[in-house]
Protein backbone atom coordinates (compact mmCIF):
# COMPACT_ATOMS: atom_id res chain seq x y z
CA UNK A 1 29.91 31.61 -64.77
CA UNK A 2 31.33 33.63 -61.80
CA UNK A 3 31.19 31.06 -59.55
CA UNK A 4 33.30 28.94 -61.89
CA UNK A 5 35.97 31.71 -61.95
CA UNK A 6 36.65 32.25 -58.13
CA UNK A 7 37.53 28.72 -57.75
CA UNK A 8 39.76 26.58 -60.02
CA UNK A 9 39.34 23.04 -61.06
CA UNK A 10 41.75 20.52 -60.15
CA UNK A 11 41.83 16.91 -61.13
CA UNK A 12 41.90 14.32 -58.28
CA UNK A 13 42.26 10.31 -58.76
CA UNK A 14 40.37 8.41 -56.44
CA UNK A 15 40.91 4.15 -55.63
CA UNK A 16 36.86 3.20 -55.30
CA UNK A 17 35.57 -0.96 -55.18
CA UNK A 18 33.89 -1.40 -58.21
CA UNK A 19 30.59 -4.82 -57.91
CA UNK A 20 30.34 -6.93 -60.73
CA UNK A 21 28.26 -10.28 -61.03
CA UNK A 22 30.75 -13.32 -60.33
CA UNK A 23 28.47 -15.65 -62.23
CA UNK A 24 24.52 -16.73 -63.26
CA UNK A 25 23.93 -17.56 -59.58
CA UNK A 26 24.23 -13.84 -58.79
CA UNK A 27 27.59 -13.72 -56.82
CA UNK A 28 28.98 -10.59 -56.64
CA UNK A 29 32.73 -10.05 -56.73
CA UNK A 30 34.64 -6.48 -55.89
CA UNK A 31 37.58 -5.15 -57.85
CA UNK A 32 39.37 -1.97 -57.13
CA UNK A 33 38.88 0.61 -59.83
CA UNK A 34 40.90 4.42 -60.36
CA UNK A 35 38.49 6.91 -61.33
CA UNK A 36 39.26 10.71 -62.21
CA UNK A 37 36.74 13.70 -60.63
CA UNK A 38 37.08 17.59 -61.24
CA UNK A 39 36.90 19.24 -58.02
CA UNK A 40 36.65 23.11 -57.51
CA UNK A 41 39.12 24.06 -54.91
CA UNK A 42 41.81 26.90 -54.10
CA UNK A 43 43.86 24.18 -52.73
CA UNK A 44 46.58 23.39 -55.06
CA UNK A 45 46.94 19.29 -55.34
CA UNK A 46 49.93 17.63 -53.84
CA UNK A 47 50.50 14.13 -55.02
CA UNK A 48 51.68 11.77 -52.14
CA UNK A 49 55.40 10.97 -52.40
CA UNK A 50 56.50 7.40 -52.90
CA UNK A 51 59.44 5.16 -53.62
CA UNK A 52 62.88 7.24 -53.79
CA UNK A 53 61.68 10.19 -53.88
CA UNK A 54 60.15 10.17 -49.91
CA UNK A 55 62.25 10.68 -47.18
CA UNK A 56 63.25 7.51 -44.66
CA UNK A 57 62.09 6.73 -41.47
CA UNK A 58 64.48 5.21 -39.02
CA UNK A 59 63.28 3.46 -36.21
CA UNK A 60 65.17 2.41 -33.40
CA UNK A 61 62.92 -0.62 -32.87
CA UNK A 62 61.89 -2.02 -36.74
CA UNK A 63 64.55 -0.16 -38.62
CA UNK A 64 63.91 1.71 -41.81
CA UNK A 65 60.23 1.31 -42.14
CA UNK A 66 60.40 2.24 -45.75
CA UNK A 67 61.51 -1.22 -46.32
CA UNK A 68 57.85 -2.94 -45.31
CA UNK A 69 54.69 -3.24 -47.01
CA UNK A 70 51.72 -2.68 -45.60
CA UNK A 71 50.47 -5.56 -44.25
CA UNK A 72 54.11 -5.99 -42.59
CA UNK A 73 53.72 -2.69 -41.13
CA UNK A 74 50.24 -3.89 -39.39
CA UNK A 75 52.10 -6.59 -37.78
CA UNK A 76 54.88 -4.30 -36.28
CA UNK A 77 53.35 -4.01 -32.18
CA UNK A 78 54.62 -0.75 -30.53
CA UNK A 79 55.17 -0.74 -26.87
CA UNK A 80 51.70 0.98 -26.86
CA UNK A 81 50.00 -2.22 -28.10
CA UNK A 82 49.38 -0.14 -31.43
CA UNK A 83 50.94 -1.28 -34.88
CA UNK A 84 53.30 1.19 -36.86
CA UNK A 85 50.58 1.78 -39.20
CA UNK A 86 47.76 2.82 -36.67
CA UNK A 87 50.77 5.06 -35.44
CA UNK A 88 50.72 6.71 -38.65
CA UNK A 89 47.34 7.52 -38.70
CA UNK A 90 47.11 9.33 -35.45
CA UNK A 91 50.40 11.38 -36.61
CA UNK A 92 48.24 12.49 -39.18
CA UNK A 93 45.19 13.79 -37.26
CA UNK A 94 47.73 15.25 -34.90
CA UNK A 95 49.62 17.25 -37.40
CA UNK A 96 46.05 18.16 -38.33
CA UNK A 97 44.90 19.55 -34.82
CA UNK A 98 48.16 20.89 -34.31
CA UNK A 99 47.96 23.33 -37.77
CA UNK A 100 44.08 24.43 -37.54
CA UNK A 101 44.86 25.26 -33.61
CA UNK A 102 47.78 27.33 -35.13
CA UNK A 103 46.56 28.97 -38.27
CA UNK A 104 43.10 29.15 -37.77
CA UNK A 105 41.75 28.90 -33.84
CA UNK A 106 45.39 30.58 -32.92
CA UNK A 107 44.93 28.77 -29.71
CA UNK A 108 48.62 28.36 -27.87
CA UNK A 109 47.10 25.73 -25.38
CA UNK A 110 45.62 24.22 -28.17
CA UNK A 111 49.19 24.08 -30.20
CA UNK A 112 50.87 22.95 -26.63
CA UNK A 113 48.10 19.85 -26.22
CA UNK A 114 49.00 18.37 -30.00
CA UNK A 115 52.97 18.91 -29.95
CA UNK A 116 53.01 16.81 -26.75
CA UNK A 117 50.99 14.39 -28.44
CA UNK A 118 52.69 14.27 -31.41
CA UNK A 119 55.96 13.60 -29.62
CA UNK A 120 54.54 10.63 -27.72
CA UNK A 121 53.59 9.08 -30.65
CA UNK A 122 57.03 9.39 -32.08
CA UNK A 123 58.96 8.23 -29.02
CA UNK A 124 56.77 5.08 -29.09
CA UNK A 125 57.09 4.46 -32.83
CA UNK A 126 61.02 4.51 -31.69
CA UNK A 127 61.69 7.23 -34.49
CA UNK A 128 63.05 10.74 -33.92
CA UNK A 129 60.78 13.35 -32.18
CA UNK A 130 60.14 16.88 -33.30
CA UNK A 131 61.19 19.52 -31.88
CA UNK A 132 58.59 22.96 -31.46
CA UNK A 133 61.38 25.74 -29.92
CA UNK A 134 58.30 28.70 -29.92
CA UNK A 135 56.29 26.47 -27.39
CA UNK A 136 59.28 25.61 -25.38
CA UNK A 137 59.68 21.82 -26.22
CA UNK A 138 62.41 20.60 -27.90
CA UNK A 139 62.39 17.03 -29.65
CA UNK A 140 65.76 15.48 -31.51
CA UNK A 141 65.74 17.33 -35.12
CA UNK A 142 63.78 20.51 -36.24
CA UNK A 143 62.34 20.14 -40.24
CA UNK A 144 60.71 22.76 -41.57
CA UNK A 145 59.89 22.65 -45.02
CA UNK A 146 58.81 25.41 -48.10
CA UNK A 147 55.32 25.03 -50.08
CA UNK A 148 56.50 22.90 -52.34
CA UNK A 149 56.96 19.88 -49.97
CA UNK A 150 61.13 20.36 -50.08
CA UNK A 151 63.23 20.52 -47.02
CA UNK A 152 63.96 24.10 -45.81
CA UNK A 153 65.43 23.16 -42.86
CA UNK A 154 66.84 20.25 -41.08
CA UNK A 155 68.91 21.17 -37.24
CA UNK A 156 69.94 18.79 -34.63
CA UNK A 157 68.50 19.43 -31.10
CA UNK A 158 69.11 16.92 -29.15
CA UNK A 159 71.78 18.54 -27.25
CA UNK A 160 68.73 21.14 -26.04
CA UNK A 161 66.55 18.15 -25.67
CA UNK A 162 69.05 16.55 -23.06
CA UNK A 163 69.33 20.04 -21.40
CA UNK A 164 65.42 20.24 -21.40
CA UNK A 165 64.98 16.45 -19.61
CA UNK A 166 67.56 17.31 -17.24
CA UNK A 167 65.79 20.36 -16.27
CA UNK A 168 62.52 18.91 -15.66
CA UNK A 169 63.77 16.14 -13.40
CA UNK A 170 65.84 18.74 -11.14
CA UNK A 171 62.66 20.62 -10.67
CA UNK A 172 61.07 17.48 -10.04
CA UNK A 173 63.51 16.80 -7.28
CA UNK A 174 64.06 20.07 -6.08
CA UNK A 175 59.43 20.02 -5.57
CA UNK A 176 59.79 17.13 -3.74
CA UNK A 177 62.23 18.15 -1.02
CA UNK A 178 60.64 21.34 -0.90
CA UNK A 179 57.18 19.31 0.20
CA UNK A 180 59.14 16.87 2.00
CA UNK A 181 60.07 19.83 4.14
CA UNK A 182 57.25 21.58 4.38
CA UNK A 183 55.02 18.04 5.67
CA UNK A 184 58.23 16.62 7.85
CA UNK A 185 58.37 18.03 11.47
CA UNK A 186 61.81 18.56 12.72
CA UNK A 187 62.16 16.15 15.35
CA UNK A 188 65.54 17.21 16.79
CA UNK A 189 63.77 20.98 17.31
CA UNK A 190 60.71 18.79 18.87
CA UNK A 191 58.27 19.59 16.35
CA UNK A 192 55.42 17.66 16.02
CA UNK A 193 52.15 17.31 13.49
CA UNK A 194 49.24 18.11 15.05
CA UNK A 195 45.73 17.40 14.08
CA UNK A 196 42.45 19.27 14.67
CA UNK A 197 39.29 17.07 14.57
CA UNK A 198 36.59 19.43 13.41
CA UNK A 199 32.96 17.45 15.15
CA UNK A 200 30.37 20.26 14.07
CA UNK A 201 28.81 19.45 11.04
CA UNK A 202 28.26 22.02 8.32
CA UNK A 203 24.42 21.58 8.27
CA UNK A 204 24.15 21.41 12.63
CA UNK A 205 22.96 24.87 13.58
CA UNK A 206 23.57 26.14 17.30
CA UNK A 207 20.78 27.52 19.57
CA UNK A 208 22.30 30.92 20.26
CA UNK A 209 19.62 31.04 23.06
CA UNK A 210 16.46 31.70 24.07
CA UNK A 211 14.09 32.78 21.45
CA UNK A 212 11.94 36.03 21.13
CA UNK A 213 8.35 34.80 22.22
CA UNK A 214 9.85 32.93 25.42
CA UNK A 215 11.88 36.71 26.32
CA UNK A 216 8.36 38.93 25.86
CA UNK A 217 6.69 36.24 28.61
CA UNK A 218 4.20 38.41 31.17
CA UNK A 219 5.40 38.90 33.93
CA UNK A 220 1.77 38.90 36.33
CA UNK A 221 3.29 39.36 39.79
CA UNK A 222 3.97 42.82 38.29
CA UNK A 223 0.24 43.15 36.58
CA UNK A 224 1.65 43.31 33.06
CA UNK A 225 -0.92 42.88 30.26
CA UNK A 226 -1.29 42.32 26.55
CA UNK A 227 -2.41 45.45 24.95
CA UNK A 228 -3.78 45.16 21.54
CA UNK A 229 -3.90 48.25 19.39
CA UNK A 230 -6.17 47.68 16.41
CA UNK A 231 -6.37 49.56 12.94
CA UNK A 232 -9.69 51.30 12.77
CA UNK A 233 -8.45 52.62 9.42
CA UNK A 234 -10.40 50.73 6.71
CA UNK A 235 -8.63 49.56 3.76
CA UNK A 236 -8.76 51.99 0.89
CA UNK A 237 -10.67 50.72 -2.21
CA UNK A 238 -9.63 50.53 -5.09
CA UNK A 239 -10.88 52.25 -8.34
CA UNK A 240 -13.63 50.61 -10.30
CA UNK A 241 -13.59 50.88 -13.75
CA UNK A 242 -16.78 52.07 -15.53
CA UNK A 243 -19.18 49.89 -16.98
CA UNK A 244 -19.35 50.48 -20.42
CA UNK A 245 -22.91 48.66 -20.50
CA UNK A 246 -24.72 50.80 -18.15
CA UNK A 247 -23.12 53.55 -20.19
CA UNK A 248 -21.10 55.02 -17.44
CA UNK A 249 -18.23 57.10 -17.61
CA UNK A 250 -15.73 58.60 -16.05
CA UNK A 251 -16.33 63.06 -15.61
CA UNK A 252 -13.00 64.94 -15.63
CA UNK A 253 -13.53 68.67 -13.89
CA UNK A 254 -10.83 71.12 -15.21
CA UNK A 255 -9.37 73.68 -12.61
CA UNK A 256 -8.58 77.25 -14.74
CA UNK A 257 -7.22 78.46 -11.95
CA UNK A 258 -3.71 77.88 -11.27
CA UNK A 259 -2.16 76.71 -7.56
CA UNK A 260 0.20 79.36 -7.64
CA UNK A 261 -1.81 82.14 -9.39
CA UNK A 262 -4.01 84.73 -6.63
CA UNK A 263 -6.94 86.71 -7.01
CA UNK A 264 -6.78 90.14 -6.31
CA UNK A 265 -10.51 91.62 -4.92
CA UNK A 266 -11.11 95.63 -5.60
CA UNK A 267 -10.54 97.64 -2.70
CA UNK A 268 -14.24 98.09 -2.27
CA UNK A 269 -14.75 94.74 -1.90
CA UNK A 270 -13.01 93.93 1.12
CA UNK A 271 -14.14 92.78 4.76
CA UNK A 272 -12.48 95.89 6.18
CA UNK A 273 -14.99 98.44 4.18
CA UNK A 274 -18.12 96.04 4.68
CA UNK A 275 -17.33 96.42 8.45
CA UNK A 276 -17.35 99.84 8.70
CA UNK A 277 -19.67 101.24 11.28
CA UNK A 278 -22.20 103.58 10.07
CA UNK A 279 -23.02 106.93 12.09
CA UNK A 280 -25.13 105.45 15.25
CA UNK A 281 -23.57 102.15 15.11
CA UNK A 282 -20.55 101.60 17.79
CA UNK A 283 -17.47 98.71 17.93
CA UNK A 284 -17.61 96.51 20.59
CA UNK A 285 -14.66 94.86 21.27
CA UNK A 286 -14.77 91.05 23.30
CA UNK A 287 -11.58 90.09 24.73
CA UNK A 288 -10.99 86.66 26.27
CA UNK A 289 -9.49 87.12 29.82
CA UNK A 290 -8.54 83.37 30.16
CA UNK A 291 -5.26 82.43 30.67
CA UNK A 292 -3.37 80.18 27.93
CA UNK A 293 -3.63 76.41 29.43
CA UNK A 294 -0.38 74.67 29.32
């Protein structure tokens, strides 16, 4: 029941082709049918605007295209090869992209991409372009209108769209005499192009000379020799890991005594005392007369 509540239900009529059998053969004819569906959405439904109360289109090229049917708008060629109608369609998706990369990606390049689009379409349809002032391009009229599908507001802006096309072809101009410059040699001053022919591959290596076996050649005239010095050191092995079968193990041996701890010996104890000479014993003393070798 709370699911029903956060959403309301709004009623939506849809055009479907409804089959029926023609006759006993088993033809099958199609007739279009309007059927009604309950849909759950926090959209609020906006019915599509026709007769008086939508706003003309003027073309340059067809006229007010208010005043064809469909089928006459699918015969109406743009310049682009597509019809008015086709035109129409892509307008839509465009206004599409152009919102969701607005509201919801919030992606200016994004925005930029469909406005340009959008106006492209327009100039070929022959109708007037829109104008987007916060990205910077300007069309021929700016409409902005409230939520309920009225016209908010409607300014001219094709004075700023004149401005804007004269703009871009001055700094057109002004990029290509700054590049014909820049290429062109000044012949008057005698300048001239000159080219650099680059014949050293990227993958060719150069021999930066002679190699380290040929420089460490023996020289024999003055009896040199190749002296070998082997590693009698054997290789250390390595741990083995007790077999569990033959029931061997591995015997840890605890040390009490610490590295830094000393033992003390009683006086009596020491080498000194044991040394002592009794009463007919004597110390001989051996000195070593040799001198220190250097």
């Amino acid at each position: 029941m709370l699911y029903f509540l956060s959403k309301k239900m709004h009623l939506r009529i849809y055009t479907v082709n409804q089959k029926y059998v023609k006759n006993k053969h088993g033809d099958i004819g199609v007739y279009k049918k309007k059927i009604k569906k309950w849909i759950k959405s926090n959209k609020r439904y906006k019915p599509q605007k026709r007769g008086l109360e939508k706003h003309p289109i003027y073309s340059k090229k067809f006229g007010f295209l208010e005043l064809y049917n469909r089928k006459e708008l699918q015969g109406l060629i743009c310049p682009s090869g597509y019809s008015i109608s086709q035109c129409f369609n892509v307008l839509r998706k465009m206004w599409y992209g152009y919102h969701k990369a607005r509201h919801d990606e919030k992606n200016y390049e994004g925005m930029v991409k469909y406005a340009k689009a959008i106006q492209d379409v327009q100039k070929d349809m022959g109708i007037k372009t829109t104008s987007f002032p916060h990205l910077g391009l300007y069309g021929d009229v700016l409409i902005l209108n409230d939520k309920n599908g009225n016209r908010a507001v409607f300014e001219d802006h094709s004075a700023l769209k004149k401005k804007q096309e004269e703009y871009e072809k001055w700094q057109a101009e002004n990029a290509k005499k700054i590049q014909e410059k820049l290429q062109r040699p000044d012949k008057e001053k005698g300048e001239v192009i000159e080219t650099f022919a680059d014949d050293v591959s990227p993958y060719e290596m150069e021999d930066n000379g002679q190699p380290v076996p040929q420089l460490l050649e023996l020289d024999e005239e003055k009896g040199e020799e190749i002296l070998t010095i082997t590693d009698d050191i054997p290789f250390q092995k390595k741990l083995q890991k007790p077999d569990k079968k033959k029931d061997e193990s591995i015997l840890t041996i605890a040390d009490d005594v610490a590295p830094h701890e000393t033992i003390e010996a009683e006086i009596e104890d020491t080498v000194t005392e044991l040394l002592e000479p009794e009463e007919e014993e004597e110390i001989f003393v051996i000195t070593d007369d040799k001198p220190f070798q250097s």
